[in-house]
C-alpha atoms as a PDB file:
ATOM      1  CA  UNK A   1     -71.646 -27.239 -52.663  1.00  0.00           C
ATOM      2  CA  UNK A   2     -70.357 -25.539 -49.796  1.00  0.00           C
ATOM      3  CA  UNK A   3     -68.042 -26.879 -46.971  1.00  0.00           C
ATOM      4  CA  UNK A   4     -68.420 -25.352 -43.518  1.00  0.00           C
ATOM      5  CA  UNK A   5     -66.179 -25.615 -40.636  1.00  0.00           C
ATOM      6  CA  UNK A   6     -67.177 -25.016 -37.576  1.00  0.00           C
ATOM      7  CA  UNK A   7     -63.366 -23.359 -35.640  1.00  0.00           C
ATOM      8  CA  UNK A   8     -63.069 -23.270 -31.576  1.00  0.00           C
ATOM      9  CA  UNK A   9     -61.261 -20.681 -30.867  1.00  0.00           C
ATOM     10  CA  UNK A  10     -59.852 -19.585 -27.265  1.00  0.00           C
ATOM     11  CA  UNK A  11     -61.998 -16.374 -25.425  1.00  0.00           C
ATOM     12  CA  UNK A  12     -59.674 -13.860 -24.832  1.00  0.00           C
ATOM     13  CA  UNK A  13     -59.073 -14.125 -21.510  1.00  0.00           C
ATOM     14  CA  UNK A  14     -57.749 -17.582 -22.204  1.00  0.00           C
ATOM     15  CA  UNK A  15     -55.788 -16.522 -25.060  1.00  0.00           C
ATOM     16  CA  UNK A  16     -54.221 -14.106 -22.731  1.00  0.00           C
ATOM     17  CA  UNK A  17     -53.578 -16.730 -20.295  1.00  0.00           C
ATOM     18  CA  UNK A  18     -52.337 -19.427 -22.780  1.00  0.00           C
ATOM     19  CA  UNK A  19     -49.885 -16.548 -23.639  1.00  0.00           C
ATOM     20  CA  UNK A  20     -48.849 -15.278 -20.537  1.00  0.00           C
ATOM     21  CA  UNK A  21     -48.806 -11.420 -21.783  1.00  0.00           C
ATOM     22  CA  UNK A  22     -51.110  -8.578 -21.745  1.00  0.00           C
ATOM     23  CA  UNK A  23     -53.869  -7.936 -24.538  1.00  0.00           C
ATOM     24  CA  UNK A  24     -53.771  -5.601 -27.008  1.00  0.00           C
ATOM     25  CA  UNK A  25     -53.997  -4.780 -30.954  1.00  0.00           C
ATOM     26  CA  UNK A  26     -51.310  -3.469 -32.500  1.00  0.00           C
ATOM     27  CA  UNK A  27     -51.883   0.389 -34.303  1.00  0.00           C
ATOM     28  CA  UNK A  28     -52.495  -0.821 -38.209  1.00  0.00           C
ATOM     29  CA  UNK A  29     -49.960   0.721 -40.057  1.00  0.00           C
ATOM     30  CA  UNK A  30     -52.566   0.457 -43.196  1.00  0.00           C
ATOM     31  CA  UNK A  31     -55.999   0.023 -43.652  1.00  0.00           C
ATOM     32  CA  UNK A  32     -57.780  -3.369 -42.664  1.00  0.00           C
ATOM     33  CA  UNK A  33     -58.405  -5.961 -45.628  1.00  0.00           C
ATOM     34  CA  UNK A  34     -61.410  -7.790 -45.086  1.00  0.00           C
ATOM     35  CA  UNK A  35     -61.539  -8.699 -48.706  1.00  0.00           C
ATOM     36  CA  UNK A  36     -58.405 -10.496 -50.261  1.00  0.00           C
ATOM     37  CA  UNK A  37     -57.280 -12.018 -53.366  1.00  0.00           C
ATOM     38  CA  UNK A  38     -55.767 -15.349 -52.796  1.00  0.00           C
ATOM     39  CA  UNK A  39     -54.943 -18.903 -54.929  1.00  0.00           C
ATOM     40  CA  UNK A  40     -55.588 -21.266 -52.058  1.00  0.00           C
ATOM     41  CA  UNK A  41     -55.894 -24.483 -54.601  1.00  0.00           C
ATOM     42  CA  UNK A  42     -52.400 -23.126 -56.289  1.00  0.00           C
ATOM     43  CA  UNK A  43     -53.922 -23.492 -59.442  1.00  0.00           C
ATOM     44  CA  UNK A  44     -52.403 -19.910 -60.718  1.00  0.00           C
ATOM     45  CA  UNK A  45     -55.922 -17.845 -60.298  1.00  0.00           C
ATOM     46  CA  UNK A  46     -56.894 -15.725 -57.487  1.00  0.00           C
ATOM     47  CA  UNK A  47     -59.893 -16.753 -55.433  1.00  0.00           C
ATOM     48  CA  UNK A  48     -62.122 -14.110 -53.568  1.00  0.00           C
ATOM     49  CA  UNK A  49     -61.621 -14.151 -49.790  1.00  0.00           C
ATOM     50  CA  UNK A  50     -63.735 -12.326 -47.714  1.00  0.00           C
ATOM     51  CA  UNK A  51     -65.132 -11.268 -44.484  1.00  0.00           C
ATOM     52  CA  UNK A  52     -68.344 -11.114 -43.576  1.00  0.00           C
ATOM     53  CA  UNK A  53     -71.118 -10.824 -40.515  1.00  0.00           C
ATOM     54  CA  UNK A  54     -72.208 -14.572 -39.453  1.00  0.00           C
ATOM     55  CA  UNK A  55     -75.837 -14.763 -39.559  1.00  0.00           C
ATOM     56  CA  UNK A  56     -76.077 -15.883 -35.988  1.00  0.00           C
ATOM     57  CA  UNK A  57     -73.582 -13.804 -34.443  1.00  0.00           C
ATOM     58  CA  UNK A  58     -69.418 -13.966 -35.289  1.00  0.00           C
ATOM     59  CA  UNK A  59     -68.348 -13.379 -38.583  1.00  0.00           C
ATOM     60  CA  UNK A  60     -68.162 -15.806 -41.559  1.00  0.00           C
ATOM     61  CA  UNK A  61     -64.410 -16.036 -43.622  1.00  0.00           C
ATOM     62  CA  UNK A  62     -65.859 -16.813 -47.138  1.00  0.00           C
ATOM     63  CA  UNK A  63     -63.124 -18.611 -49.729  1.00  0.00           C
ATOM     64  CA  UNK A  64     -64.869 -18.153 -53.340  1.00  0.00           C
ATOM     65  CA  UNK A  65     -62.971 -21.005 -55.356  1.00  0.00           C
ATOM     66  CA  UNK A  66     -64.285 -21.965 -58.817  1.00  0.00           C
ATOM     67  CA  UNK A  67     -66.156 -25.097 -57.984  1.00  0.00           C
ATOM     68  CA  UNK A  68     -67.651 -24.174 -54.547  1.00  0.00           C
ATOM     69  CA  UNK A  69     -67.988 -21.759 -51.796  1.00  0.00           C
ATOM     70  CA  UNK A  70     -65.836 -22.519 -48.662  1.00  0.00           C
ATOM     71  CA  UNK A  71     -66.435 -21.170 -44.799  1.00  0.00           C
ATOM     72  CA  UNK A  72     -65.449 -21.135 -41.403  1.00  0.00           C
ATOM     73  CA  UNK A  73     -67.005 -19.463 -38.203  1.00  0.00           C
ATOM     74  CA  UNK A  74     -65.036 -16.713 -36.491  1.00  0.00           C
ATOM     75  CA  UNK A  75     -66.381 -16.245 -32.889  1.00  0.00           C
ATOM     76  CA  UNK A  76     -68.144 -12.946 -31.936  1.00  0.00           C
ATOM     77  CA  UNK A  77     -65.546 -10.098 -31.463  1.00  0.00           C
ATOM     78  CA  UNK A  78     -66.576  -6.717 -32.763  1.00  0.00           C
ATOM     79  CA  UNK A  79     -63.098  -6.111 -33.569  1.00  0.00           C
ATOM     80  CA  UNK A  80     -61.781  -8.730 -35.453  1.00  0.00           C
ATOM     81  CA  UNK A  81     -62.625  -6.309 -38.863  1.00  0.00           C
ATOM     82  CA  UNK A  82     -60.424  -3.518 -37.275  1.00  0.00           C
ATOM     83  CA  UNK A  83     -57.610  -5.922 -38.042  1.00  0.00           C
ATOM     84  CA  UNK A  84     -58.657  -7.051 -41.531  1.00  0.00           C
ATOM     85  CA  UNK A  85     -57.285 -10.334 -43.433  1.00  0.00           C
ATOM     86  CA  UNK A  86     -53.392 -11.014 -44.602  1.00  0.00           C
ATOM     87  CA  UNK A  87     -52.826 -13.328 -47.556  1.00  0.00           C
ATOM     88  CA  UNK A  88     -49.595 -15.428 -47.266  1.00  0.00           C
ATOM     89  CA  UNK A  89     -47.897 -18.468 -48.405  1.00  0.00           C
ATOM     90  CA  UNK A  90     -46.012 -20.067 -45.368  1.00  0.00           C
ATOM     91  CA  UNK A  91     -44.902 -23.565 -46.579  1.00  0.00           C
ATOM     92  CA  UNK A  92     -43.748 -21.435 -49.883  1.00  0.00           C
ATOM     93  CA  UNK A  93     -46.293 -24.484 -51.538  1.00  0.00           C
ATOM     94  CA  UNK A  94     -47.323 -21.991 -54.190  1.00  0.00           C
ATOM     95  CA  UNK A  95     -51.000 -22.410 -52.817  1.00  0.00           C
ATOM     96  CA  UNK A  96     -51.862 -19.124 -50.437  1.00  0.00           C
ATOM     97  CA  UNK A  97     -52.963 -19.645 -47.110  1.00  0.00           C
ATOM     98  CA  UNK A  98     -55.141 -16.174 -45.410  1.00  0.00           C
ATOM     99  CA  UNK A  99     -53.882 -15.142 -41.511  1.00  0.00           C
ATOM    100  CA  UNK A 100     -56.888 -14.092 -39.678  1.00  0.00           C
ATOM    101  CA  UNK A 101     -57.826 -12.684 -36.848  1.00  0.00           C
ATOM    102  CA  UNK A 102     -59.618 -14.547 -34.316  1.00  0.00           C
ATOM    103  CA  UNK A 103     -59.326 -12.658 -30.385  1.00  0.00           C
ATOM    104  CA  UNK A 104     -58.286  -8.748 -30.628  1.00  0.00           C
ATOM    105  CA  UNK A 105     -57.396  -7.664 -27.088  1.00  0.00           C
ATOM    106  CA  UNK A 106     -55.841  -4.280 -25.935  1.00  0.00           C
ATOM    107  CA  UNK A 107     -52.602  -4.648 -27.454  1.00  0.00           C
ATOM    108  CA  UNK A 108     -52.316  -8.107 -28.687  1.00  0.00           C
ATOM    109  CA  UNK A 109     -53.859  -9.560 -31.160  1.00  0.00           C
ATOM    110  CA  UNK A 110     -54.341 -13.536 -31.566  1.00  0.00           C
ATOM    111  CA  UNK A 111     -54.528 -15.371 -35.465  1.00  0.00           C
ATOM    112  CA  UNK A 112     -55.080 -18.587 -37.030  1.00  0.00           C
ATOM    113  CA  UNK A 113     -53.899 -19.125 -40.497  1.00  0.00           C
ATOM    114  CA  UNK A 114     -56.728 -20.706 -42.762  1.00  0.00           C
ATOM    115  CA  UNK A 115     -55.793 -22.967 -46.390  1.00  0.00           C
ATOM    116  CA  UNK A 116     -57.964 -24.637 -48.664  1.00  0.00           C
ATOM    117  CA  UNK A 117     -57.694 -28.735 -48.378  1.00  0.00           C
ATOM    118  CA  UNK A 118     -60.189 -30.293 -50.756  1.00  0.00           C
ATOM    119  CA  UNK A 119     -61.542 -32.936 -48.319  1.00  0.00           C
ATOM    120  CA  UNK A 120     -62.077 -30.699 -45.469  1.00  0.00           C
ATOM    121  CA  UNK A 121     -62.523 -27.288 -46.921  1.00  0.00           C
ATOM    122  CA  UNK A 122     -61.150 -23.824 -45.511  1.00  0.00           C
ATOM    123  CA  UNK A 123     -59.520 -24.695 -42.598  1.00  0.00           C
ATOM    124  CA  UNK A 124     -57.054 -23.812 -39.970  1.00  0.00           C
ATOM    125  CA  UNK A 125     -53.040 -24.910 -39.648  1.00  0.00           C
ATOM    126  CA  UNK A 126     -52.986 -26.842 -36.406  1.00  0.00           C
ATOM    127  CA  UNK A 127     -50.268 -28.484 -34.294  1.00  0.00           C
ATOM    128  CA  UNK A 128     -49.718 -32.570 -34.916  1.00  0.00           C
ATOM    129  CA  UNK A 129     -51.983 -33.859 -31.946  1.00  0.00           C
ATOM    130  CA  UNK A 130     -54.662 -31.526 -33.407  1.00  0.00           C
ATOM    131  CA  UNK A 131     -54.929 -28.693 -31.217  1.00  0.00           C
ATOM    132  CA  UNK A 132     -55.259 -25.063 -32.765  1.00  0.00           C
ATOM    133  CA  UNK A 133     -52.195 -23.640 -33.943  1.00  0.00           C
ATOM    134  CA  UNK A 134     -52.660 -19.174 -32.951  1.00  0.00           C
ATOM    135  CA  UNK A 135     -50.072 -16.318 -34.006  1.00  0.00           C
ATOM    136  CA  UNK A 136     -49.571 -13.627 -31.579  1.00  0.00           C
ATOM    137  CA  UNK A 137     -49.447 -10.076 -32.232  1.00  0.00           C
ATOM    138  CA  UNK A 138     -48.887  -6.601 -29.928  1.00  0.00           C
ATOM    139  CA  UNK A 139     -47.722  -6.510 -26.369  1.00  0.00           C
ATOM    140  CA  UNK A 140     -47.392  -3.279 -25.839  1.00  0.00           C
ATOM    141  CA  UNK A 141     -44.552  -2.294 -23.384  1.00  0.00           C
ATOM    142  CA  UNK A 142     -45.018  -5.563 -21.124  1.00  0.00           C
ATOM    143  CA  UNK A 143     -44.394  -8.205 -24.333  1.00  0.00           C
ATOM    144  CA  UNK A 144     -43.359  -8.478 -27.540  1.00  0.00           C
ATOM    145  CA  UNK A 145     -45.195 -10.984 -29.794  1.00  0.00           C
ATOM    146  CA  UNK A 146     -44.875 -11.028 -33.555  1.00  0.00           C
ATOM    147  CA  UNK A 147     -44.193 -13.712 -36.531  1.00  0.00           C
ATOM    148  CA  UNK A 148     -42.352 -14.076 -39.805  1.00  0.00           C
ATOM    149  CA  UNK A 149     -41.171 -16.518 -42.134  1.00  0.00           C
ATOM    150  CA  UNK A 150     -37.320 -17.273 -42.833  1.00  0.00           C
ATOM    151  CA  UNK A 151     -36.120 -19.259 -46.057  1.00  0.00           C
ATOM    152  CA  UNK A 152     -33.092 -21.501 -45.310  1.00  0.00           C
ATOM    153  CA  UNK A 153     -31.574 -24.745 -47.281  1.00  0.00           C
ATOM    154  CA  UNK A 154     -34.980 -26.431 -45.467  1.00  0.00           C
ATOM    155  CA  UNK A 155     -37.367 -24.100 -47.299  1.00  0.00           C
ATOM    156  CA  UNK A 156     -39.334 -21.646 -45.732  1.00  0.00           C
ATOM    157  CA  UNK A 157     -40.027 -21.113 -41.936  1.00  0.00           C
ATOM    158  CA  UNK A 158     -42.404 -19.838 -39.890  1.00  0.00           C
ATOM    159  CA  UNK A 159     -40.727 -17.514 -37.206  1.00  0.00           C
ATOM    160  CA  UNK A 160     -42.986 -16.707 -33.746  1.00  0.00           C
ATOM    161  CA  UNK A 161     -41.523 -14.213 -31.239  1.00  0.00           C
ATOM    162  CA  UNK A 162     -42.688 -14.445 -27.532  1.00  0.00           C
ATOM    163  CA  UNK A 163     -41.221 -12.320 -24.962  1.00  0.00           C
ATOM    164  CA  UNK A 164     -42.712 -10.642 -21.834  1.00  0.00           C
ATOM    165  CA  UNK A 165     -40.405  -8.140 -19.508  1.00  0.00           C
ATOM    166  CA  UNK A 166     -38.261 -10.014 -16.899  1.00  0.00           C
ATOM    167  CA  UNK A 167     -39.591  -9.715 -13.047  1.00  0.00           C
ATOM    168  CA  UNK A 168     -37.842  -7.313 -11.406  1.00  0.00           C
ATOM    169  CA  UNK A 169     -36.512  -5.512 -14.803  1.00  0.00           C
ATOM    170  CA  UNK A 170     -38.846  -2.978 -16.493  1.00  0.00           C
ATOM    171  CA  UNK A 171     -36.551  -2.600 -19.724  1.00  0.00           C
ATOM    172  CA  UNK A 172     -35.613  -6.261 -20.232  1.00  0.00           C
ATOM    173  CA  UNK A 173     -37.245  -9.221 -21.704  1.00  0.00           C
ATOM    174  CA  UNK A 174     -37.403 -13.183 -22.001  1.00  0.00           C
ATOM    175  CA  UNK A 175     -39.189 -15.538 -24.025  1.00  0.00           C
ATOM    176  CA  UNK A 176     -38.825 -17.458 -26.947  1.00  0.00           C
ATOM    177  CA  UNK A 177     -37.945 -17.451 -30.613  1.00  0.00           C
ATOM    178  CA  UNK A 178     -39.430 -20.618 -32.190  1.00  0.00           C
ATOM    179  CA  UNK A 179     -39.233 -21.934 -35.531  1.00  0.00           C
ATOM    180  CA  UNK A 180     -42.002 -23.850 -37.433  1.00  0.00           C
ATOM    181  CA  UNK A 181     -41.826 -26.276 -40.201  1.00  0.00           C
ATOM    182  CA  UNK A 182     -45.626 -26.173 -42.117  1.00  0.00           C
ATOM    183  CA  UNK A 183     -46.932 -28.967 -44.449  1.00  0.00           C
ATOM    184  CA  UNK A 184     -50.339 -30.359 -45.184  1.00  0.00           C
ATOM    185  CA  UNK A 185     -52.077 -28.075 -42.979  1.00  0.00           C
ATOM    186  CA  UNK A 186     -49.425 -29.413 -39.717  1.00  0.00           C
ATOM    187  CA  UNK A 187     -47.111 -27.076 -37.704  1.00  0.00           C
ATOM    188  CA  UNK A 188     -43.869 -28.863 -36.549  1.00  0.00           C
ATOM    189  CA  UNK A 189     -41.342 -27.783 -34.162  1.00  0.00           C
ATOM    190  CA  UNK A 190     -38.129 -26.902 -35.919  1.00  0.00           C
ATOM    191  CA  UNK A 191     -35.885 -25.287 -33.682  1.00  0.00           C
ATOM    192  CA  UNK A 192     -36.262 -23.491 -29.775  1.00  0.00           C
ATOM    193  CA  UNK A 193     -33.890 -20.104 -29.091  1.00  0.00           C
ATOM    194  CA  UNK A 194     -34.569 -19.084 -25.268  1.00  0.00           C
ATOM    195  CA  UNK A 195     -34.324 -15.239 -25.115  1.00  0.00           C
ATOM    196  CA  UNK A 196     -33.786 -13.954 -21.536  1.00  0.00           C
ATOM    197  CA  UNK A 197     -32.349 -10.336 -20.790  1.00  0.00           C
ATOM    198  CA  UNK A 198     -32.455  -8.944 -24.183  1.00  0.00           C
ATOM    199  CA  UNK A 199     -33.290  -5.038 -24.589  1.00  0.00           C
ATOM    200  CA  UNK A 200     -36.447  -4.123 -26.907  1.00  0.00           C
ATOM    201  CA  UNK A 201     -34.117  -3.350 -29.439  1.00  0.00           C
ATOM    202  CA  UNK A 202     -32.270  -6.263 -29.549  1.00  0.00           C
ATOM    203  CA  UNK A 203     -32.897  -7.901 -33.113  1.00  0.00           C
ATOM    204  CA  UNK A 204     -33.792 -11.772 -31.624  1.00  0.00           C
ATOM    205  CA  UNK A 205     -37.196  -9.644 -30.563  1.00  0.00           C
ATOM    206  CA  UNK A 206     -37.407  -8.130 -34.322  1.00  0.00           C
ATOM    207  CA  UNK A 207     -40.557  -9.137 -37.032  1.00  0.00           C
ATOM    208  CA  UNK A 208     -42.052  -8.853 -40.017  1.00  0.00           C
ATOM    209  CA  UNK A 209     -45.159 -10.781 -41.274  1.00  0.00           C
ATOM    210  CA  UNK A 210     -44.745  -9.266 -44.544  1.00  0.00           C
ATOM    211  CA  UNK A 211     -42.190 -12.036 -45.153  1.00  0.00           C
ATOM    212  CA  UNK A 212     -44.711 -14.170 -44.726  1.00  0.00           C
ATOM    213  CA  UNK A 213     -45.772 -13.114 -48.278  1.00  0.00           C
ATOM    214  CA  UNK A 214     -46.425 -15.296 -51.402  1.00  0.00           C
ATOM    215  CA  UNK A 215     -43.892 -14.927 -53.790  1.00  0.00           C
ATOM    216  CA  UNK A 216     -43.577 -12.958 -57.057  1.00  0.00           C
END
């Protein structure tokens, strides 16, 4: 049996819009994964991930799970493998959820976050009214976009960074730090930090999706 799921995603330009900074990929500091191990039903045993061509166009992000093949359609950017898959865990549910690429621009590149729900198949984390939930990367010198996770007496977080340089100030930025509660597939608001004249240095801007990690 295989589920497919059929994702809209946002063109770049409208990504790029919807963000309000320039595009661009970040430099990889490793080599692009486009095959991962990951236990999206948390039932202790690593399931193939992959990513493949789409046989109309786009590529296809395959989940191999024990009793049946699970896809959904990434739209048609050549780049997307340049970027490669990330296996993490962001709910800390003990079932692994895979960050993928979806828009690479420039400098920034824009992700969904795909789990394994066994009436729906591989699908994306989205926001409570439904719409698509995206993770921000890059910026070059005119933003600063990144994400991590954070473990406080509420479990663990997901941390997104969203900056862009002030008017009028070419070394100083404002934004946003945000923090995410994620259950069942749903991203809730947690808690808002405005971030307005802060160096690049400054550690509200700071990152790392390697927290993002599953444990052990």
């Amino acid at each position: 049996m295989v589920h497919t799921t059929l994702i809209r995603v946002l063109t770049t330009t409208a990504l790029v819009i919807a963000a309000g900074v320039a595009t661009t990929a970040p430099a990889a500091a490793e080599p692009p994964a486009n095959v991962v191990q990951a236990d999206l039903d948390g039932d202790g045993a690593d399931d193939r991930v992959s990513l493949l061509p789409g046989p109309d166009g786009g590529w296809e992000l395959r989940a191999e799970l024990p009793s049946v093949v699970e896809s959904a359609w990434l739209p048609e950017d050549e780049r997307i493998p340049e970027v490669g898959l990330r296996v993490s865990d962001v709910d800390a549910d003990g079932a692994h959820e895979v960050v993928t690429p979806v828009s690479v621009g420039a400098n920034t590149v824009a992700f969904q976050v795909f789990l394994h729900r066994p009436e729906l198949g591989l699908v994306p984390v989205s926001r409570r009214d439904g719409h698509p939930f995206f993770l921000y990367e890059g910026g070059a010198v005119a933003a600063v976009n990144g994400y991590e996770c954070a473990t406080d007496h509420d479990g663990r977080m997901l941390v997104v960074v969203g900056a862009t340089l002030e008017e009028g100030d070419g070394s100083r930025y404002e934004g946003h730090r945000s923090t995410y509660a994620v259950s069942g597939g749903i991203v809730t608001p947690v808690h808002h930090t405005p971030i307005q004249g802060v160096p690049a240095s400054d550690p509200v801007l700071a990152t790392d999706p390697h927290t993002c990690a599953p444990a052990g």
